[in-house]
C-alpha atoms as a PDB file:
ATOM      1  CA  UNK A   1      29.348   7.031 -10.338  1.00  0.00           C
ATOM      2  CA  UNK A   2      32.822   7.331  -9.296  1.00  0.00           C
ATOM      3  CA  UNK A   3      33.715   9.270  -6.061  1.00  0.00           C
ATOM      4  CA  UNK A   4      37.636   8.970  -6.940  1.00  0.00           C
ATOM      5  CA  UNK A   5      38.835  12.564  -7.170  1.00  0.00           C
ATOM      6  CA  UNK A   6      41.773  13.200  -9.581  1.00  0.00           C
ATOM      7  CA  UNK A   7      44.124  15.285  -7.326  1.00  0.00           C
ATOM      8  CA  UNK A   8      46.070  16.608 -10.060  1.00  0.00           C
ATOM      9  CA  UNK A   9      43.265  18.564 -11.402  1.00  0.00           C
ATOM     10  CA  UNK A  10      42.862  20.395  -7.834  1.00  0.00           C
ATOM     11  CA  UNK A  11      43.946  23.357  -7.291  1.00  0.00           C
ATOM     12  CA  UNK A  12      44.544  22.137  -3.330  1.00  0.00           C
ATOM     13  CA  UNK A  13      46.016  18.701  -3.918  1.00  0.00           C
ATOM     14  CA  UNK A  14      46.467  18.078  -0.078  1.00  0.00           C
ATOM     15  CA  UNK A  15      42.408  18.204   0.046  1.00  0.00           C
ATOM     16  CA  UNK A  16      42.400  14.868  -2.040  1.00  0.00           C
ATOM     17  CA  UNK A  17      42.206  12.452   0.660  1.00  0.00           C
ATOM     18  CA  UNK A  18      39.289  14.892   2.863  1.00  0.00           C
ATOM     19  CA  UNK A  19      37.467  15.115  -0.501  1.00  0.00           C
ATOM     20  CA  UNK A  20      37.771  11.432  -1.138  1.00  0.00           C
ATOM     21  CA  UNK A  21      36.950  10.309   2.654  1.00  0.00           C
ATOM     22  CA  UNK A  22      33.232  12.593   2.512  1.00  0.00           C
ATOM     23  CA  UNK A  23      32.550  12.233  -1.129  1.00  0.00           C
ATOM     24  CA  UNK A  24      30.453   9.017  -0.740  1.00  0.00           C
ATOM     25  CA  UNK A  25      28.407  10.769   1.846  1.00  0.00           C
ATOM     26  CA  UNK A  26      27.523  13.743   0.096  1.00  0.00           C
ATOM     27  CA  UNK A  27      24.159  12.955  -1.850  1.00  0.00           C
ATOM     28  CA  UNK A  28      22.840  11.294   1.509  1.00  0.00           C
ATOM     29  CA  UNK A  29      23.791  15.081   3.490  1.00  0.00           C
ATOM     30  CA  UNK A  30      21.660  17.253   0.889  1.00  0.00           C
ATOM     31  CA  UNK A  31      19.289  14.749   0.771  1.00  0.00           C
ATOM     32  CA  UNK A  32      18.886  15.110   4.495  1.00  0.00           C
ATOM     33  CA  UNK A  33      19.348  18.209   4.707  1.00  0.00           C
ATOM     34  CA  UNK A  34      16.474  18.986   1.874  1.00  0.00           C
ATOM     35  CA  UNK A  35      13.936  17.042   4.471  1.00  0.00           C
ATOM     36  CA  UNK A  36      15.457  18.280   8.148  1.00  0.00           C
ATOM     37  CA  UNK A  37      15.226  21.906   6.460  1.00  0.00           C
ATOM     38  CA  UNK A  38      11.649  21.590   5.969  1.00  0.00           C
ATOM     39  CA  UNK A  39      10.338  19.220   8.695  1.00  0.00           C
ATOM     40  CA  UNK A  40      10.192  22.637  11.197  1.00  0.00           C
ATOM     41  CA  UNK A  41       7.872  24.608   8.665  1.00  0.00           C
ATOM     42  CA  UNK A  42       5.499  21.314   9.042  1.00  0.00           C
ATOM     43  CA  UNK A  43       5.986  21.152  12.506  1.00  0.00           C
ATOM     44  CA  UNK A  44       5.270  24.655  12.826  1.00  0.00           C
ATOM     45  CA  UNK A  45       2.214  24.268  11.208  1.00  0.00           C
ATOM     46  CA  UNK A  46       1.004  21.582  13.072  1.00  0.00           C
ATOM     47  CA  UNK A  47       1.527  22.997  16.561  1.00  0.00           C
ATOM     48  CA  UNK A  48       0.503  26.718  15.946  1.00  0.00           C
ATOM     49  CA  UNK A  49      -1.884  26.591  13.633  1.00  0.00           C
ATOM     50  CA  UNK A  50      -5.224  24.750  12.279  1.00  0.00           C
ATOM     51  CA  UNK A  51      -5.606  23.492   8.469  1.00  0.00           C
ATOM     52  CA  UNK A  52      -8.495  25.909   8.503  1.00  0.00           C
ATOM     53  CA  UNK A  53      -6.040  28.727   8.169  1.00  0.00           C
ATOM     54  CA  UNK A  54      -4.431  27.398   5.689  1.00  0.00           C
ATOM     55  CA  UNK A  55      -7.615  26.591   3.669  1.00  0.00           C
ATOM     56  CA  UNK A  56      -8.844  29.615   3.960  1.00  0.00           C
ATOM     57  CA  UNK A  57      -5.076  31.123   2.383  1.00  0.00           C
ATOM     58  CA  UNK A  58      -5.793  28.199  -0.345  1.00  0.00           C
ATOM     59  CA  UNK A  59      -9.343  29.169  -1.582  1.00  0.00           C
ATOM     60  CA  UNK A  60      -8.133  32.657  -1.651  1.00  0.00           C
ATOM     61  CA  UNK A  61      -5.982  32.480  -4.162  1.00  0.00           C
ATOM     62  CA  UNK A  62      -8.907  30.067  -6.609  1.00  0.00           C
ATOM     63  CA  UNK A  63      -7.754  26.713  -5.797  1.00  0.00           C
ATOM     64  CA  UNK A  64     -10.428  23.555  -5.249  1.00  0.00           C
ATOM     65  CA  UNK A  65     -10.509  21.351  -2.339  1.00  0.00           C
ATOM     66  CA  UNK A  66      -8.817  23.989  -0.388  1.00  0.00           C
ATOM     67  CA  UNK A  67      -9.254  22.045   2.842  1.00  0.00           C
ATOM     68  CA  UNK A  68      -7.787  18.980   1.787  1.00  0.00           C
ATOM     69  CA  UNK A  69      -4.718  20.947   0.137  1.00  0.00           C
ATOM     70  CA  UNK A  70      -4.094  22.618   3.628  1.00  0.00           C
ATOM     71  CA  UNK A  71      -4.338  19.090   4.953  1.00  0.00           C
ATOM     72  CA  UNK A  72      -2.119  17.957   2.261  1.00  0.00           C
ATOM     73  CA  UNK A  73       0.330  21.104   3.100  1.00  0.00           C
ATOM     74  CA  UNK A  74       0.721  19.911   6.797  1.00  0.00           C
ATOM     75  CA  UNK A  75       1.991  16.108   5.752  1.00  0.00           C
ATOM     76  CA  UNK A  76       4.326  17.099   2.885  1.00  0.00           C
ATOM     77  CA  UNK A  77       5.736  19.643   5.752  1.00  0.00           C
ATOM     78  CA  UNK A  78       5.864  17.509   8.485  1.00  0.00           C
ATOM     79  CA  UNK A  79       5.673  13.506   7.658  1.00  0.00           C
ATOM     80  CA  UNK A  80       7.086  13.497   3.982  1.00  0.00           C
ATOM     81  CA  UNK A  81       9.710  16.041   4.346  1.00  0.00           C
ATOM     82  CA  UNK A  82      11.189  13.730   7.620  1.00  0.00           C
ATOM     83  CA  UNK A  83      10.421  10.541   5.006  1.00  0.00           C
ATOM     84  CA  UNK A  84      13.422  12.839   2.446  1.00  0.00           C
ATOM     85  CA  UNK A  85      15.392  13.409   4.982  1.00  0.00           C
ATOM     86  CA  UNK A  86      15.383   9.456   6.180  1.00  0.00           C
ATOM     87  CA  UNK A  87      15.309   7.743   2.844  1.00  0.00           C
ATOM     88  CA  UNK A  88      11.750   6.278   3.085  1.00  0.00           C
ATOM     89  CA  UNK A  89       9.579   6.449   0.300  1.00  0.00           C
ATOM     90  CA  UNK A  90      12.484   8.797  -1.179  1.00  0.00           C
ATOM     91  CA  UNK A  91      10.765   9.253  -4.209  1.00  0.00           C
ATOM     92  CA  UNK A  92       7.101   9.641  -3.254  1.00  0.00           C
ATOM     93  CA  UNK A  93       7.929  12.331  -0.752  1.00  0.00           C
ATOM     94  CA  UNK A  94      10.382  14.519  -3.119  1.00  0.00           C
ATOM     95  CA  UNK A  95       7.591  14.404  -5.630  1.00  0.00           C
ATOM     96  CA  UNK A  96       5.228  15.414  -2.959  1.00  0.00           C
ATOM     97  CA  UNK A  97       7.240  18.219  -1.842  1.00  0.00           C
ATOM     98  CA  UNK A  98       8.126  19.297  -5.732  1.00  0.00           C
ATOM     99  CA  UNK A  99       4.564  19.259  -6.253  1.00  0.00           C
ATOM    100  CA  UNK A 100       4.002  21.493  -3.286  1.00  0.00           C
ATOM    101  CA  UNK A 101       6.983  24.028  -4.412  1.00  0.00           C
ATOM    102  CA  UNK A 102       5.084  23.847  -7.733  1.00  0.00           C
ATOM    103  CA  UNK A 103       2.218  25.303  -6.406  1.00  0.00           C
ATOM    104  CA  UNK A 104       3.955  27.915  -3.890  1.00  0.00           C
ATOM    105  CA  UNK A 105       6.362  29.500  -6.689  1.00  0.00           C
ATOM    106  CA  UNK A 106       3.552  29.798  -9.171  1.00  0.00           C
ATOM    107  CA  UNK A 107       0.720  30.562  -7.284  1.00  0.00           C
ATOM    108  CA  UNK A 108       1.522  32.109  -4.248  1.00  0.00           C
ATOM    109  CA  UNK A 109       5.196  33.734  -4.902  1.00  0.00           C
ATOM    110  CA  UNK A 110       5.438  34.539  -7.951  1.00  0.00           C
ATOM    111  CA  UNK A 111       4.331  38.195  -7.753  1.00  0.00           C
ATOM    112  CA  UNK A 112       6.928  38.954  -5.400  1.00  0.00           C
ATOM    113  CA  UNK A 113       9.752  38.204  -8.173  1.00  0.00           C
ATOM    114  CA  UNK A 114      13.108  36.390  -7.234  1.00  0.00           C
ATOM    115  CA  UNK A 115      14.051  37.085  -3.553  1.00  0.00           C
ATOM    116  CA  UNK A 116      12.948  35.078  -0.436  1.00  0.00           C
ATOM    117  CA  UNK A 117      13.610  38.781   1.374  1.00  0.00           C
ATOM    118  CA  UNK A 118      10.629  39.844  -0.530  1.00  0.00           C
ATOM    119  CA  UNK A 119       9.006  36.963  -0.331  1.00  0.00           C
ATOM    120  CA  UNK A 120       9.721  35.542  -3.658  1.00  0.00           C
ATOM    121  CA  UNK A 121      10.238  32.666  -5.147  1.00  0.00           C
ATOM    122  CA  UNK A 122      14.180  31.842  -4.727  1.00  0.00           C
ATOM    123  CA  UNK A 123      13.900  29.699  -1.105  1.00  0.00           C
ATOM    124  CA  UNK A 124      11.004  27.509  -2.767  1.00  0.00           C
ATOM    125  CA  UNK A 125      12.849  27.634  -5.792  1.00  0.00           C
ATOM    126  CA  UNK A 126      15.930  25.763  -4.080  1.00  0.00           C
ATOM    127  CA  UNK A 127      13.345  22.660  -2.149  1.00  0.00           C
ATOM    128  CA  UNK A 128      11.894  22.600  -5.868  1.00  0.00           C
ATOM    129  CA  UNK A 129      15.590  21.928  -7.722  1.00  0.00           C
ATOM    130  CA  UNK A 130      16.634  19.568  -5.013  1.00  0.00           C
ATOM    131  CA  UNK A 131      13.500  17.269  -4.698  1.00  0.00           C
ATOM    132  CA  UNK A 132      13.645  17.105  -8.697  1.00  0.00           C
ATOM    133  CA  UNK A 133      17.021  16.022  -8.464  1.00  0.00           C
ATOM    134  CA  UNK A 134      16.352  13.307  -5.540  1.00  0.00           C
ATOM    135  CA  UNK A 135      13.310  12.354  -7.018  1.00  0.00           C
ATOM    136  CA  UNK A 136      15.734  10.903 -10.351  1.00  0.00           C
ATOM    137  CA  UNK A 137      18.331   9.919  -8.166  1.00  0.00           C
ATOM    138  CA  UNK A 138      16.235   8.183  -5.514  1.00  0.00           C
ATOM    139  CA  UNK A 139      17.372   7.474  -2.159  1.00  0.00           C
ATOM    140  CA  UNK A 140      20.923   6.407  -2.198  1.00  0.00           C
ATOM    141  CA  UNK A 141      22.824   4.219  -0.497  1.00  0.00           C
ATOM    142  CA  UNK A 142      22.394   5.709   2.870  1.00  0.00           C
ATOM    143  CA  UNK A 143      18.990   5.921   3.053  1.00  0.00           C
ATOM    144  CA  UNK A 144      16.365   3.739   4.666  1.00  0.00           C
ATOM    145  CA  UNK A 145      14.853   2.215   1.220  1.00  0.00           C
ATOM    146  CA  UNK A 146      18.059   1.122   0.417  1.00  0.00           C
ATOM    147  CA  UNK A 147      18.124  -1.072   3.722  1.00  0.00           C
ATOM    148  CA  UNK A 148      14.826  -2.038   3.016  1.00  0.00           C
ATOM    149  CA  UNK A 149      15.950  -3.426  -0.248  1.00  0.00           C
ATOM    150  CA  UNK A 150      13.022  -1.128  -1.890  1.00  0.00           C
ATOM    151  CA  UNK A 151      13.233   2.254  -4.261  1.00  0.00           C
ATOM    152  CA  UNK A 152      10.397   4.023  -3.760  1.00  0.00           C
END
């Protein structure tokens, strides 16, 4: 993947070089950005309220092993969205969180139609298109699997 950008096709040529300077960083900023967004709902979670809640939200709606989903809800919050936002085990934790978007859209959203101001889908709907697009693309150079010398 080239990051050259052909200034005679912008319509603000002068913008080349700024385009061409952040360009390379680009993929590693939404991917950090998917994670940091998130890590505050898990930390949220963590501090203010119990699994039990959770579980009890979970086996409302039908679903088995509704304790160890809310347990499973406060990691992909919390420890797997900060492991997007570094890089670490890129792919496991945008497949976690995709997973976890899956579930939220269909299951608990869904009713509510489109818009996050009525609680629908469309904010969940945004972590689910990213982390499917991370977890194809991977990590990326700036990101701590790279360093490691590992994809994930």
């Amino acid at each position: 993947m080239s990051d050259n950008i052909d200034r005679s096709k912008l319509l603000i040529p002068a913008l080349g070089g700024l385009y061409e300077k952040f360009a390379p960083y680009s993929y590693a900023f939404m991917r950090f950005a998917a994670g940091a967004v998130l890590v505050p709902h898990g930390v949220q979670k963590v501090l203010l309220n119990s699994p039990d809640t959770f579980a009890n939200n979970i086996s409302g709606k039908g679903l088995p092993f509704a304790g160890v989903l809310a347990i499973l809800v406060f990691f992909t919050e919390s420890i797997a969205a900060a492991c997007l936002a570094l890089g670490l085990f890129t792919r496991i934790a945008a497949l976690m969180i995709f997973v976890q978007m899956t579930v939220i859209i269909t299951v608990f959203q869904w009713q509510y139609g489109y818009f996050w101001t009525n609680r629908g889908i469309e904010y969940a709907l945004l972590w689910w298109l990213l982390c499917l697009a991370i977890f194809f693309r991977g990590g990326g150079r700036y990101s701590l699997d790279y360093y490691l010398g590992k994809e994930f």
